[in-house]
N, C-alpha and C. Protein backbone atom coordinates (compact mmCIF):
# COMPACT_ATOMS: atom_id res chain seq x y z
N UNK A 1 12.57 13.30 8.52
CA UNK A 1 13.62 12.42 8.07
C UNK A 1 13.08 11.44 7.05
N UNK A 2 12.18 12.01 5.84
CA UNK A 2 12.13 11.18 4.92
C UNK A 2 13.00 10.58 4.12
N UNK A 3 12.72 9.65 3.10
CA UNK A 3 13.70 8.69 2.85
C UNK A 3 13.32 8.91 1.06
N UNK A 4 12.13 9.75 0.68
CA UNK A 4 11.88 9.52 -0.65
C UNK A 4 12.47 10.65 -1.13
N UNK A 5 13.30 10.38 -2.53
CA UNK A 5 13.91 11.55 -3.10
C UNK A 5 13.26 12.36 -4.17
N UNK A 6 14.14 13.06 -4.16
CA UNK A 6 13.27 13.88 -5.28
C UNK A 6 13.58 13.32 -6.89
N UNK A 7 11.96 13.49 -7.41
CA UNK A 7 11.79 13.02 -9.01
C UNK A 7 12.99 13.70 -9.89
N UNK A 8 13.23 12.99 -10.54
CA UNK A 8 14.69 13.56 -11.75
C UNK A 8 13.64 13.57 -12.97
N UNK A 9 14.59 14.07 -13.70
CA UNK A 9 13.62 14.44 -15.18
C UNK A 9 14.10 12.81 -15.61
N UNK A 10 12.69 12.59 -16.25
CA UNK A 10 12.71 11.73 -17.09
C UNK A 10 13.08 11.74 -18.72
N UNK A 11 13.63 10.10 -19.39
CA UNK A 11 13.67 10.90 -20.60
C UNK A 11 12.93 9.22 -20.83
N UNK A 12 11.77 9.06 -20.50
CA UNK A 12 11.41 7.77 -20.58
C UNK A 12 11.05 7.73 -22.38
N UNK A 13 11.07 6.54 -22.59
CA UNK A 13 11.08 6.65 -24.59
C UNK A 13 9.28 6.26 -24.60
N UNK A 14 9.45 6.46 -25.91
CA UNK A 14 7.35 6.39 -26.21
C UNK A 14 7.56 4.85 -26.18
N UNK A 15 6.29 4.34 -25.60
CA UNK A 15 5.97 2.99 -25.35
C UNK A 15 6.63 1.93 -24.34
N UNK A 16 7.63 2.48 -24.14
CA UNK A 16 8.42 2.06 -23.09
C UNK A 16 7.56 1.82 -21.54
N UNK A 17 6.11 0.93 -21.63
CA UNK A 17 5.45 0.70 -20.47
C UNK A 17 5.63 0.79 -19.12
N UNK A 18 6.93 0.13 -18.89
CA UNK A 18 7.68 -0.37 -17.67
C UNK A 18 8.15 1.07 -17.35
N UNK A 19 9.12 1.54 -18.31
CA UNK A 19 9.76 2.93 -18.01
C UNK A 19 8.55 3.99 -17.53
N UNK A 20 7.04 4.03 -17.98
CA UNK A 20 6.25 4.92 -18.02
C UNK A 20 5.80 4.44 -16.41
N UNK A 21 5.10 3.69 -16.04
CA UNK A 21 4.77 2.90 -14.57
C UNK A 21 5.87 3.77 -13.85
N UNK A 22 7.06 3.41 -13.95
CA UNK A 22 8.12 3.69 -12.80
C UNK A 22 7.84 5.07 -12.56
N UNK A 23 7.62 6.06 -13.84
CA UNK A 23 7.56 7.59 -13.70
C UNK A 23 6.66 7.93 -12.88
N UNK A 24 5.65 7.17 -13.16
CA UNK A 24 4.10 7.63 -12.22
C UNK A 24 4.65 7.02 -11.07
N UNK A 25 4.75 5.99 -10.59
CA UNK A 25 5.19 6.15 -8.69
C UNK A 25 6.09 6.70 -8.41
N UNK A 26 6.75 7.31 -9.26
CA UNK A 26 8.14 8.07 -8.59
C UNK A 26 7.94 9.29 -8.20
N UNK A 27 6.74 9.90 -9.50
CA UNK A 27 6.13 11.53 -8.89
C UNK A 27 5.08 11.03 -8.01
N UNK A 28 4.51 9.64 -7.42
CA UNK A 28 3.77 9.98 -6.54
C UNK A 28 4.26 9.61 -5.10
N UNK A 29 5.54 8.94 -4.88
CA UNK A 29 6.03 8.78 -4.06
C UNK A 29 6.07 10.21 -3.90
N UNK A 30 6.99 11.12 -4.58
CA UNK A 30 6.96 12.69 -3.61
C UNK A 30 5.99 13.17 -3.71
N UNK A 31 5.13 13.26 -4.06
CA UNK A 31 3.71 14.01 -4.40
C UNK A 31 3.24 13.53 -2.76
N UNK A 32 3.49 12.76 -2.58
CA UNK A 32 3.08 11.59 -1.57
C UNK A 32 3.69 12.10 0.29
N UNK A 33 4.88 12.38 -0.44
CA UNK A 33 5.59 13.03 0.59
C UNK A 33 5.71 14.29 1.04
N UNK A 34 5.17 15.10 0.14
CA UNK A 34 5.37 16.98 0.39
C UNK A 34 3.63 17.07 0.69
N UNK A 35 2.86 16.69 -0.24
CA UNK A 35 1.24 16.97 0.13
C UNK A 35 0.69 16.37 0.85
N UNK A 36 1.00 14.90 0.69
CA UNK A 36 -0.28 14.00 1.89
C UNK A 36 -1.09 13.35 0.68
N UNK A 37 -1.67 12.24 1.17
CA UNK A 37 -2.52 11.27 0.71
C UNK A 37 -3.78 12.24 0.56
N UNK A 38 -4.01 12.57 1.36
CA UNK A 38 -5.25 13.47 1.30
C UNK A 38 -5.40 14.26 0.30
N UNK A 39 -4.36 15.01 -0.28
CA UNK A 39 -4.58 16.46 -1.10
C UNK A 39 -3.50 15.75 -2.76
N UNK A 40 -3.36 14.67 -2.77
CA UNK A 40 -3.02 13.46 -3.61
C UNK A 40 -3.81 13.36 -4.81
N UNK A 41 -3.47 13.95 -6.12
CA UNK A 41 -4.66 13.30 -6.86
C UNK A 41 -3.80 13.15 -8.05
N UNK A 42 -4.73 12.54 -8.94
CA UNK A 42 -4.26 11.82 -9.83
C UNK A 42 -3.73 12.77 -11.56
N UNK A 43 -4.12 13.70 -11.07
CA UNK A 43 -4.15 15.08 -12.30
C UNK A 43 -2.71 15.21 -11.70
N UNK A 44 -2.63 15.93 -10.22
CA UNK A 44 -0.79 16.25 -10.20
C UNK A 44 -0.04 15.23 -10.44
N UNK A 45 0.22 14.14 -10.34
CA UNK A 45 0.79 12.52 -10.59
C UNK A 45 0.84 12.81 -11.62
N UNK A 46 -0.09 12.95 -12.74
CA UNK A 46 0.60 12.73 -14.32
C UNK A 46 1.30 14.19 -14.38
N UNK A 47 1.01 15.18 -14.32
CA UNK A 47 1.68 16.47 -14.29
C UNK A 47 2.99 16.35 -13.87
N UNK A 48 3.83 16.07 -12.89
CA UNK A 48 4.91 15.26 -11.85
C UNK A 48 5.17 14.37 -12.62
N UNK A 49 4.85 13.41 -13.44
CA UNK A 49 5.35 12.63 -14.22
C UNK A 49 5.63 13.02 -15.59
N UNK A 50 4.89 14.21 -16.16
CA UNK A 50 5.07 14.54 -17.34
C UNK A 50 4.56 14.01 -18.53
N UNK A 51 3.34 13.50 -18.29
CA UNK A 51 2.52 12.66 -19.30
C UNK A 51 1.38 13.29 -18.99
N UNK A 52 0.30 13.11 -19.68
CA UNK A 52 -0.81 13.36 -20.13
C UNK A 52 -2.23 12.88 -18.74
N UNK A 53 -3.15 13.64 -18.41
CA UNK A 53 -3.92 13.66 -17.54
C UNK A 53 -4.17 12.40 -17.62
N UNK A 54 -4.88 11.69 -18.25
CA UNK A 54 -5.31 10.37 -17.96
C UNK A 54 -4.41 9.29 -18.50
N UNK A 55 -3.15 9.02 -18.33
CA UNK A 55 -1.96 8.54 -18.81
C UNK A 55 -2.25 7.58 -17.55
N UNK A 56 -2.30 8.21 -16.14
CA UNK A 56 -2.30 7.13 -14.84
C UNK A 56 -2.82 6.18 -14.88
N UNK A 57 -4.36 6.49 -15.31
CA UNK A 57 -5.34 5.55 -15.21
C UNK A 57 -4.56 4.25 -16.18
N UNK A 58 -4.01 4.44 -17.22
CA UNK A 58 -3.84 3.40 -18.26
C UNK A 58 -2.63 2.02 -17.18
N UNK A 59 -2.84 2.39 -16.47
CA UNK A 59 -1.56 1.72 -15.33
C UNK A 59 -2.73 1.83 -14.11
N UNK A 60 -3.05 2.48 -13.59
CA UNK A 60 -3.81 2.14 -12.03
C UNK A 60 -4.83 3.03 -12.11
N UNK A 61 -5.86 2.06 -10.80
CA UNK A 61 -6.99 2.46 -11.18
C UNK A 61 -7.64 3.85 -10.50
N UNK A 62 -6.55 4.57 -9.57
CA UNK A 62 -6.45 5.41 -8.38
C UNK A 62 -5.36 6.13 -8.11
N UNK A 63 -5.75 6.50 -6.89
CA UNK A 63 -4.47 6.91 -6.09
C UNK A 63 -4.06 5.95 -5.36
N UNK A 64 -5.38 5.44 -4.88
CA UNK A 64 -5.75 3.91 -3.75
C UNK A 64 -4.93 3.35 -4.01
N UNK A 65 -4.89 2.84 -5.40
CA UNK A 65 -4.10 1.43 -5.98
C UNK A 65 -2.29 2.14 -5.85
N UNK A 66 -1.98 3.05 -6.57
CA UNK A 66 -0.43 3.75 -6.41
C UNK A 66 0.27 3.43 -5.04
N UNK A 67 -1.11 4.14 -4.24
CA UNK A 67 -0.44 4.27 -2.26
C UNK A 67 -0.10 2.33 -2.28
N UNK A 68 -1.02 1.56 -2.69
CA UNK A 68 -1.31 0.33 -1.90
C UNK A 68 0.37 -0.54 -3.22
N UNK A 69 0.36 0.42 -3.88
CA UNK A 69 1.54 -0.14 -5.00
C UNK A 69 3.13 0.10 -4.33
N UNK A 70 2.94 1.66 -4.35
CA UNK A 70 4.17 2.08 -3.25
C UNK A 70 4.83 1.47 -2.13
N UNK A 71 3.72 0.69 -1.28
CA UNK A 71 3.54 0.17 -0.01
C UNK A 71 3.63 -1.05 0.25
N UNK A 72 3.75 -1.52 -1.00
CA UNK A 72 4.14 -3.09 -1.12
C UNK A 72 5.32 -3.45 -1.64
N UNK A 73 5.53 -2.61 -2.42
CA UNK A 73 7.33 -2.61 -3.29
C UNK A 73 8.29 -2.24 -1.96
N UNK A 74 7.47 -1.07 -0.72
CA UNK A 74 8.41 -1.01 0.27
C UNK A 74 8.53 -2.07 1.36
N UNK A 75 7.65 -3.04 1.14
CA UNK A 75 7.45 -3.91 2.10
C UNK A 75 8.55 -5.10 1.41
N UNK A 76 8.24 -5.19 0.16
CA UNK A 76 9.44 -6.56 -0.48
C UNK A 76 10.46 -5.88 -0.35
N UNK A 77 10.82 -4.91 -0.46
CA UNK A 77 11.79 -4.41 -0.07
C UNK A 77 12.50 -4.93 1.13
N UNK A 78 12.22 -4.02 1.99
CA UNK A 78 12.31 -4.60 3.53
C UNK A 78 12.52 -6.27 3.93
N UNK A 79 11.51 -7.07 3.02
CA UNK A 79 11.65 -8.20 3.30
C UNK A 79 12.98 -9.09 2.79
N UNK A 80 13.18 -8.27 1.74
CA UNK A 80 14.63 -9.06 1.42
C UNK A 80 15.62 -8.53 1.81
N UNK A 81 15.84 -6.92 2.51
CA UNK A 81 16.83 -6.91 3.60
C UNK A 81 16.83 -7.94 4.55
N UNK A 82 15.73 -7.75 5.35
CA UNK A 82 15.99 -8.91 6.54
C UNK A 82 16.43 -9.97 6.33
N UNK A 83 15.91 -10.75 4.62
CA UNK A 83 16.75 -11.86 4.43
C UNK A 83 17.86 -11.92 4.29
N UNK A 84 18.86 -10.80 3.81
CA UNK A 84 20.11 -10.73 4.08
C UNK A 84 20.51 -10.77 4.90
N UNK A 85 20.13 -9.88 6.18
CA UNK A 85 20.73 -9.56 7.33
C UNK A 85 20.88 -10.43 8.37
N UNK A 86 19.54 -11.61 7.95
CA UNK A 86 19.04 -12.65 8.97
C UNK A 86 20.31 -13.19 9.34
N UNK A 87 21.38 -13.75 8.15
CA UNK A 87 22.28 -14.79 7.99
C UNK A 87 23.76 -14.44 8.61
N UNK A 88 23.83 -12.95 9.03
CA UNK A 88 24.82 -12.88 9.32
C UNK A 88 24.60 -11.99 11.09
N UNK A 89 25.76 -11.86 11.59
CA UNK A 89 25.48 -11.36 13.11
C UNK A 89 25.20 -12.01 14.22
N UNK A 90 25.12 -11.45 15.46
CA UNK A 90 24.63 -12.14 16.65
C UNK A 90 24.33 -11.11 17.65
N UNK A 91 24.07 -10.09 17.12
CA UNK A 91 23.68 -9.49 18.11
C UNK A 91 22.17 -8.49 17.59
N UNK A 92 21.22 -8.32 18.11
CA UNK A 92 20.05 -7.76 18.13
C UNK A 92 19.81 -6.41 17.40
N UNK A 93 20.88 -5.85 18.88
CA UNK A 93 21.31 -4.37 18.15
C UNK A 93 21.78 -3.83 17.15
N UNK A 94 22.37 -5.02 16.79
CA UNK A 94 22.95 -4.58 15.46
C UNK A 94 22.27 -4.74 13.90
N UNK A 95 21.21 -5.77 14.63
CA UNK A 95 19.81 -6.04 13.53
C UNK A 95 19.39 -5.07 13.44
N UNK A 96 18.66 -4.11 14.61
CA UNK A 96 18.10 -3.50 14.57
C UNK A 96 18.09 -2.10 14.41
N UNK A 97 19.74 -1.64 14.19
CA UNK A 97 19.84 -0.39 13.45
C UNK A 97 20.22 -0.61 12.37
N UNK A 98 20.44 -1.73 12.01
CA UNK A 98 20.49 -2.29 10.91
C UNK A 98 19.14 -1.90 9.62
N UNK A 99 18.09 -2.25 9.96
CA UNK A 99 17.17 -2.02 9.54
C UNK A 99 16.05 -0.97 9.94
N UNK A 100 17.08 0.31 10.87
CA UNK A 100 16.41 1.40 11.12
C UNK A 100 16.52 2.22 10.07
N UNK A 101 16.65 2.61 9.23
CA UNK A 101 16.38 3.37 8.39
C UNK A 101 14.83 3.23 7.34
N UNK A 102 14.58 1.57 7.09
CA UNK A 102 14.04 1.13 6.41
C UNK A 102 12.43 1.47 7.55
N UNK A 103 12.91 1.56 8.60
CA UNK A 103 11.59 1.49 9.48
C UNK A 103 11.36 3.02 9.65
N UNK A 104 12.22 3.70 9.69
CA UNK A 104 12.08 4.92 9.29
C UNK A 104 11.47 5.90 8.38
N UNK A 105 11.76 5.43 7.16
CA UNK A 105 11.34 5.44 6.08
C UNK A 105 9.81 5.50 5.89
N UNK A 106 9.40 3.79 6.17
CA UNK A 106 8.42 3.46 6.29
C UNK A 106 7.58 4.23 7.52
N UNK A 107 7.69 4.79 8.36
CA UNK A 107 7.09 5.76 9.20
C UNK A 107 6.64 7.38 9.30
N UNK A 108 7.65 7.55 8.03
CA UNK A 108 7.74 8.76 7.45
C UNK A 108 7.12 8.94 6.45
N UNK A 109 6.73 7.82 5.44
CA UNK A 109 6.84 7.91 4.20
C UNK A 109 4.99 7.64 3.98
N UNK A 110 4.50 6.85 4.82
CA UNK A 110 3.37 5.64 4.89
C UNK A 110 2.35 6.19 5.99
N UNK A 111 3.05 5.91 7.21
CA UNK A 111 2.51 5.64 8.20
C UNK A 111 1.35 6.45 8.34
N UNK A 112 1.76 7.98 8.47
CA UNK A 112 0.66 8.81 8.58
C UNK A 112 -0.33 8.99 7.50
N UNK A 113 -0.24 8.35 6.50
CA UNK A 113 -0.93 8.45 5.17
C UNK A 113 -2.04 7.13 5.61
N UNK A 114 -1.60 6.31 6.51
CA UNK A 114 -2.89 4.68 6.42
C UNK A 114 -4.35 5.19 6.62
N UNK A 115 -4.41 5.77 7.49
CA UNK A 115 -5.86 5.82 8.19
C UNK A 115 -6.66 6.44 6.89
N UNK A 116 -6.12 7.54 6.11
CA UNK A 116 -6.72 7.83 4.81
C UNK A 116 -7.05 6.75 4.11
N UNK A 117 -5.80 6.42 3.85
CA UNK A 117 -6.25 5.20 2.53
C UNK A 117 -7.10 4.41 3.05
N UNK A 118 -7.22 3.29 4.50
CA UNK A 118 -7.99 2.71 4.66
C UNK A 118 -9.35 3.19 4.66
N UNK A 119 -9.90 4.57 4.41
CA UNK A 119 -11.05 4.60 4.27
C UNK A 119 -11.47 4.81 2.69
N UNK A 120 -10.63 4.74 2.24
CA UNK A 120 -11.22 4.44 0.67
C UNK A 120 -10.71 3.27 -0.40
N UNK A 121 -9.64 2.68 0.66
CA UNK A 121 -9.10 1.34 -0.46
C UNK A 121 -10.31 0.46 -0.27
N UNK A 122 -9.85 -0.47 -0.78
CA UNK A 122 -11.15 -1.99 -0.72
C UNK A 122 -10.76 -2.84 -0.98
N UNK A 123 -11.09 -3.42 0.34
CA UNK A 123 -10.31 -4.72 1.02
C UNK A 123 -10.24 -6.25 0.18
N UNK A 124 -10.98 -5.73 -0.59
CA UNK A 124 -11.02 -7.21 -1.86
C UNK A 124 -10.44 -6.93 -3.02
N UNK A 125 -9.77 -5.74 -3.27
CA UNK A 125 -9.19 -6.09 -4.68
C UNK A 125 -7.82 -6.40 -4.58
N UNK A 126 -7.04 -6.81 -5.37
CA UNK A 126 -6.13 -7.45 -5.84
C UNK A 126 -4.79 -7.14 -5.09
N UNK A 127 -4.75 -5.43 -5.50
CA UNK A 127 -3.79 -4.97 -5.28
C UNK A 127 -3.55 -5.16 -3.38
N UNK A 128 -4.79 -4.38 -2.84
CA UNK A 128 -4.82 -4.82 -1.32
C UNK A 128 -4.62 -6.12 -0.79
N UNK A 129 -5.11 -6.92 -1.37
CA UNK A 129 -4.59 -8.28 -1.54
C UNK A 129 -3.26 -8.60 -1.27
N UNK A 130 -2.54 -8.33 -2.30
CA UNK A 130 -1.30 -8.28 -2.16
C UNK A 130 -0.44 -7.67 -1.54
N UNK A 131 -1.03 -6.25 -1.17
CA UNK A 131 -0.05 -5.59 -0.31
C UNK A 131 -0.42 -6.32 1.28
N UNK A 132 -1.03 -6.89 1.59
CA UNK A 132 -1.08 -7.59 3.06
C UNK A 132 -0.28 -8.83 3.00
N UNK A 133 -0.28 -9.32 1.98
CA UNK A 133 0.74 -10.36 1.55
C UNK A 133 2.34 -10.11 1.88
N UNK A 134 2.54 -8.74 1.52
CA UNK A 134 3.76 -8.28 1.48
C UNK A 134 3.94 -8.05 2.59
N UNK A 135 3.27 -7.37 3.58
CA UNK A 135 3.25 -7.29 4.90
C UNK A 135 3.76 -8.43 6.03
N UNK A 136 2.38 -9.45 5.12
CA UNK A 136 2.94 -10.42 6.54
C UNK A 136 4.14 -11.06 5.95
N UNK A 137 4.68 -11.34 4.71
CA UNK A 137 6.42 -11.80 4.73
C UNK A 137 7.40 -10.57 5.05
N UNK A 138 6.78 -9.34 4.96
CA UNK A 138 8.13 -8.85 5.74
C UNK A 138 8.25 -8.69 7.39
N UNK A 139 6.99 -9.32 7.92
CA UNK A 139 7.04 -9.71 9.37
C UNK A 139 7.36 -10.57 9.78
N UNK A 140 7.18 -11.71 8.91
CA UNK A 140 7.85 -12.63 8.86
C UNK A 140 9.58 -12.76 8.61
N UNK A 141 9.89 -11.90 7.78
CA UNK A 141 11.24 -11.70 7.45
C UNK A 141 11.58 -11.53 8.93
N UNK A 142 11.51 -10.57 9.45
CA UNK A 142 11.60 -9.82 10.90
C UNK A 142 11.68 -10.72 11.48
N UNK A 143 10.85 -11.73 11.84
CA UNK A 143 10.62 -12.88 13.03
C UNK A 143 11.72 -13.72 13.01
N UNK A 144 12.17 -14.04 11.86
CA UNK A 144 12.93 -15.04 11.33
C UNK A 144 14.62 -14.84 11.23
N UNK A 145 14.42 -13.17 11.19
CA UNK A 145 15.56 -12.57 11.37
C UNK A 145 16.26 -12.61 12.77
N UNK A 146 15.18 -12.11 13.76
CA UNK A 146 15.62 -12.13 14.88
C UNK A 146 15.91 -13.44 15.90
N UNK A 147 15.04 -14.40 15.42
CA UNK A 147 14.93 -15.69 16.16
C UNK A 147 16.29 -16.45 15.45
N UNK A 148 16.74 -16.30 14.36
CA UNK A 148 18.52 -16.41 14.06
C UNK A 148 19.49 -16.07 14.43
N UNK A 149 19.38 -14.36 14.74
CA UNK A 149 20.53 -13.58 15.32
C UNK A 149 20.51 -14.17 16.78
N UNK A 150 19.22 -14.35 17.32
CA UNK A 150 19.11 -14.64 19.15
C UNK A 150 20.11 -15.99 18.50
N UNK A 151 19.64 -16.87 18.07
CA UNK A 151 19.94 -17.97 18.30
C UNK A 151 21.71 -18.26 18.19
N UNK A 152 21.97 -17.34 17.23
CA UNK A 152 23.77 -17.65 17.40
C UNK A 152 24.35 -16.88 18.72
N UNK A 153 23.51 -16.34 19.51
CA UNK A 153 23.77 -15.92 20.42
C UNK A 153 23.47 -16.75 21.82
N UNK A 154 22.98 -18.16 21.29
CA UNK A 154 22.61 -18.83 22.63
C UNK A 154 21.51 -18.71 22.98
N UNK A 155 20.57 -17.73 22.30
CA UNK A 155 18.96 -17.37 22.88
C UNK A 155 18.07 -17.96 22.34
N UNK A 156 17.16 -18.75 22.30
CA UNK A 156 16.06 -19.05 21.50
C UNK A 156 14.86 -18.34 21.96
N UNK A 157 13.86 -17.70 21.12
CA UNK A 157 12.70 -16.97 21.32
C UNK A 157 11.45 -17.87 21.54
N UNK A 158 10.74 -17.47 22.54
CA UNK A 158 9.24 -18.30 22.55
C UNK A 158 8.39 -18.12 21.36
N UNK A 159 7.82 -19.18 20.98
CA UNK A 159 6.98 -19.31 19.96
C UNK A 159 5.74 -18.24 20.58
N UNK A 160 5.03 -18.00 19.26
CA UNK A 160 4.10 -17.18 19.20
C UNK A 160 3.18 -16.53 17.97
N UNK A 161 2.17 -16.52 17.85
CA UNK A 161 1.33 -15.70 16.86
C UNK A 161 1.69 -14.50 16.71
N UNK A 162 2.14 -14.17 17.83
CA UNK A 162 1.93 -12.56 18.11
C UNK A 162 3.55 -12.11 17.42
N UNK A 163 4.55 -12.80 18.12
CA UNK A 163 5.84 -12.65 18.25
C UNK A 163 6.01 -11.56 17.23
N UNK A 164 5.63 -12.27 15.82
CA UNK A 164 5.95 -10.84 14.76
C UNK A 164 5.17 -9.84 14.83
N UNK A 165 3.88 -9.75 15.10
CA UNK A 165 3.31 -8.11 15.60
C UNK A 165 4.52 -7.65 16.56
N UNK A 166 4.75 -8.40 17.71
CA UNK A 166 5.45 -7.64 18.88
C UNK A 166 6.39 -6.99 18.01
N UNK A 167 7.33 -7.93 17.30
CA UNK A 167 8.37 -7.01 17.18
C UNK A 167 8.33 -5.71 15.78
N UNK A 168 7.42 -5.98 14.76
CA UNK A 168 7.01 -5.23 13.97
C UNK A 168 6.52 -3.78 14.97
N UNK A 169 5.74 -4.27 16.00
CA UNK A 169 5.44 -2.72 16.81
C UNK A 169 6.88 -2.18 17.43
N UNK A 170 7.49 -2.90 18.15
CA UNK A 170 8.37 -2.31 18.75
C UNK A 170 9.31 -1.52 18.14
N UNK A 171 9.47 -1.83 16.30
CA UNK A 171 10.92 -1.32 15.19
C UNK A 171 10.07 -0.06 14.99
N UNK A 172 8.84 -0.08 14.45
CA UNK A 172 7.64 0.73 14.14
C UNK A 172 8.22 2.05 15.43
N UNK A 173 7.11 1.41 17.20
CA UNK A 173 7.70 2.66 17.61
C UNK A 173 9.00 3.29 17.78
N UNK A 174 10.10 2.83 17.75
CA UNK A 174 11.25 3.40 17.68
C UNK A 174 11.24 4.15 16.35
N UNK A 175 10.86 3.84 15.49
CA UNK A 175 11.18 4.80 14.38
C UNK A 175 10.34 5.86 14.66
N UNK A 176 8.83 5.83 15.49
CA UNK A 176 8.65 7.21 15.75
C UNK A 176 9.14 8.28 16.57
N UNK A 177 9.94 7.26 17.55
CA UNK A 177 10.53 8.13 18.19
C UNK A 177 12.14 8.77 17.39
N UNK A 178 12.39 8.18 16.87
CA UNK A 178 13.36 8.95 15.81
C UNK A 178 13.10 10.32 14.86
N UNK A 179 11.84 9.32 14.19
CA UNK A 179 11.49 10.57 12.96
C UNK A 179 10.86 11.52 13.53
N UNK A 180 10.47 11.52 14.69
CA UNK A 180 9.44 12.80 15.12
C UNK A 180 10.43 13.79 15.87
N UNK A 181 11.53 12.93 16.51
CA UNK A 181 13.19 13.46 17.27
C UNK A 181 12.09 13.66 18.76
N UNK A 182 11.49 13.22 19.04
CA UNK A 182 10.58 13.22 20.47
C UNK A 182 11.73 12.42 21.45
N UNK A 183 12.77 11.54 21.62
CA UNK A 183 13.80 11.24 21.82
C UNK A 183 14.62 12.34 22.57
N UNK A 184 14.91 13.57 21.96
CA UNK A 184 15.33 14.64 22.26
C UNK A 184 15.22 15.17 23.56
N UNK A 185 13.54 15.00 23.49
CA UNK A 185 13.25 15.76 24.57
C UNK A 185 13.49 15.13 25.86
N UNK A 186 13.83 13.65 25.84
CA UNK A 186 13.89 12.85 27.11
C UNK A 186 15.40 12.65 27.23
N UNK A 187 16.46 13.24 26.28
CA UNK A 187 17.49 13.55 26.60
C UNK A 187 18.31 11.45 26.03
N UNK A 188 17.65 11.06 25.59
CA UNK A 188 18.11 10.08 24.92
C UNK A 188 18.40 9.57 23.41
N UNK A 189 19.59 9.05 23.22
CA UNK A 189 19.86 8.88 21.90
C UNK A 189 19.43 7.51 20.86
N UNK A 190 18.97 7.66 20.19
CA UNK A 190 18.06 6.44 19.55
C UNK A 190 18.86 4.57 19.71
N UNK A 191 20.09 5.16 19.37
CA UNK A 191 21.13 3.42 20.18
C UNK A 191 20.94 3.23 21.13
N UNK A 192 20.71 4.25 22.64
CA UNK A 192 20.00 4.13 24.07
C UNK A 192 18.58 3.45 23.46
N UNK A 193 17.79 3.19 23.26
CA UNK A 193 16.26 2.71 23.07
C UNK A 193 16.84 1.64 22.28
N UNK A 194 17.43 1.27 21.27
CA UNK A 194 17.63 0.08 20.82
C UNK A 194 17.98 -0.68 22.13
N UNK A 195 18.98 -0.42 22.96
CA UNK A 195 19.64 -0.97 23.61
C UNK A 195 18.57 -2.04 24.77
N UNK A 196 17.92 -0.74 25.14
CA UNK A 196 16.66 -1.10 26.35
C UNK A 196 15.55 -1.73 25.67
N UNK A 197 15.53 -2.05 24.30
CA UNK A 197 14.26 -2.71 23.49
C UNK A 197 14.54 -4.22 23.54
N UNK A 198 15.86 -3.83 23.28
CA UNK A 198 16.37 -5.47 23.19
C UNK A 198 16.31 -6.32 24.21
N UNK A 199 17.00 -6.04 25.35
CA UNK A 199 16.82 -5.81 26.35
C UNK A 199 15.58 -6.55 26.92
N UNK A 200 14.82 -6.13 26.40
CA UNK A 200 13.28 -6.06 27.37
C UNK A 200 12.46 -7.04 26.55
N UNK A 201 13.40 -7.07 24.67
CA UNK A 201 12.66 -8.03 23.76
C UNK A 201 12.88 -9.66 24.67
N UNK A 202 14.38 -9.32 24.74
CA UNK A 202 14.88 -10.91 25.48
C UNK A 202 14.35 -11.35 26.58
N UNK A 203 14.21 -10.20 27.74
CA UNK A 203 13.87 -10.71 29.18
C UNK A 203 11.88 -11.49 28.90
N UNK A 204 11.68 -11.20 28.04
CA UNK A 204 10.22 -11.45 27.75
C UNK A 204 9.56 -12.65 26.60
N UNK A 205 10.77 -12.68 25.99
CA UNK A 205 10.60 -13.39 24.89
C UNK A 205 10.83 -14.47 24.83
N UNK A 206 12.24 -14.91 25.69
CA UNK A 206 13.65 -15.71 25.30
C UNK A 206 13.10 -16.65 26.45
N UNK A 207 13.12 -18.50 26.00
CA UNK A 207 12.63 -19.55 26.32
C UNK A 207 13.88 -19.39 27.29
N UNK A 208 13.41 -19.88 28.79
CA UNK A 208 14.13 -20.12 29.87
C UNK A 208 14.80 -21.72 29.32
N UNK A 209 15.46 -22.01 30.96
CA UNK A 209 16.08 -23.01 30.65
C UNK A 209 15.10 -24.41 31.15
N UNK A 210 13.25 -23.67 32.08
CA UNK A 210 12.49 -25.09 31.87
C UNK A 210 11.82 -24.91 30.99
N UNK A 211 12.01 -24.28 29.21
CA UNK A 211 10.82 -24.11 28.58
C UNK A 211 10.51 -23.26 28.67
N UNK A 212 10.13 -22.33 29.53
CA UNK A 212 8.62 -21.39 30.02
C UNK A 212 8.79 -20.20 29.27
């Protein structure tokens, strides 16, 4: 249940920088998606884009940098859904299929590709830099999202460090249990698991009435 589409022909114009960039992540988003990070290189990317072998490089310095480029545009992404979504609603569930697709996506699209990249990105340049940046505001988006929706609902959430890991894991595993359809086999439908997430987010999360 991927979410990346397929490359259209380009008719990008000569010099047109911006237009040329977009071409190269667009053939490597699917390049990205049919082969794997692993079997990913930078010869099919310009080929898929329709420019010239070392055309990539003149834009990024890798594949490293593309994946860690891809992965951050999907993360601002994400983050300014939640800012939309934050402002309106009151109910959890409805956040949270709300922004199942996007977690989907991201599970399909990414997920199984990290453990690669982390063994050849490097943790000090720029781009990585930034894509952790992007990360923690769209966990933040998340946190901020949900501790709004609880709240027009009468709930306030316990403070916490963790709070946005928790719930970043919990959207995370539900989307694997979607995209993989492992769901199936336990005879449950993915709104059943929202339902019991929430559920179990509140009974655990949500500040009683001494504090605790």
């Amino acid at each position: 249940m991927g979410v990346t589409t397929t490359t259209q022909p380009t008719e990008t114009k000569r010099g047109d920088r911006e237009g040329r960039r977009r071409d190269i992540l667009r053939a490597a988003a699917d390049l990205l998606h049919t082969k794997g990070y692993s079997e990913l290189s930078m010869r099919d990317i310009a080929g898929s884009a329709g420019v010239s072998a070392g055309t990539p490089y003149s834009y990024f310095a890798g594949k490293e940098e593309i994946f860690a480029t891809l992965l951050t545009q999907r993360f601002e992404e994400l983050a300014a859904k939640l800012d939309r979504l934050g402002g309106t609603g009151d109910r959890l569930e409805d956040l949270f299929m709300a922004v199942a697709p996007e977690f989907d996506g991201l599970h399909d699209d990414f997920a199984q590709h990290i453990t690669a990249w982390l063994k050849t990105s490097d943790d000090s340049s720029e781009i990585t830099v930034r894509l952790g940046e992007a990360c923690e505001t769209a966990m933040a988006a998340l946190e901020k999202a949900v501790r709004l929706t609880a709240g027009r609902a009468g709930r306030e959430l316990a403070p916490g460090k963790l709070t946005a890991t928790l719930l970043w894991s919990m959207l995370m595993g539900l989307a694997n249990a979607r995209v993989s359809g492992v769901h199936r086999l336990y005879g449950h439908e993915p709104g059943d698991l929202v339902e019991l997430s929430v559920a179990t987010l509140l009974s655990g999360l949500v500040v009683n009435d001494d504090g605790k």
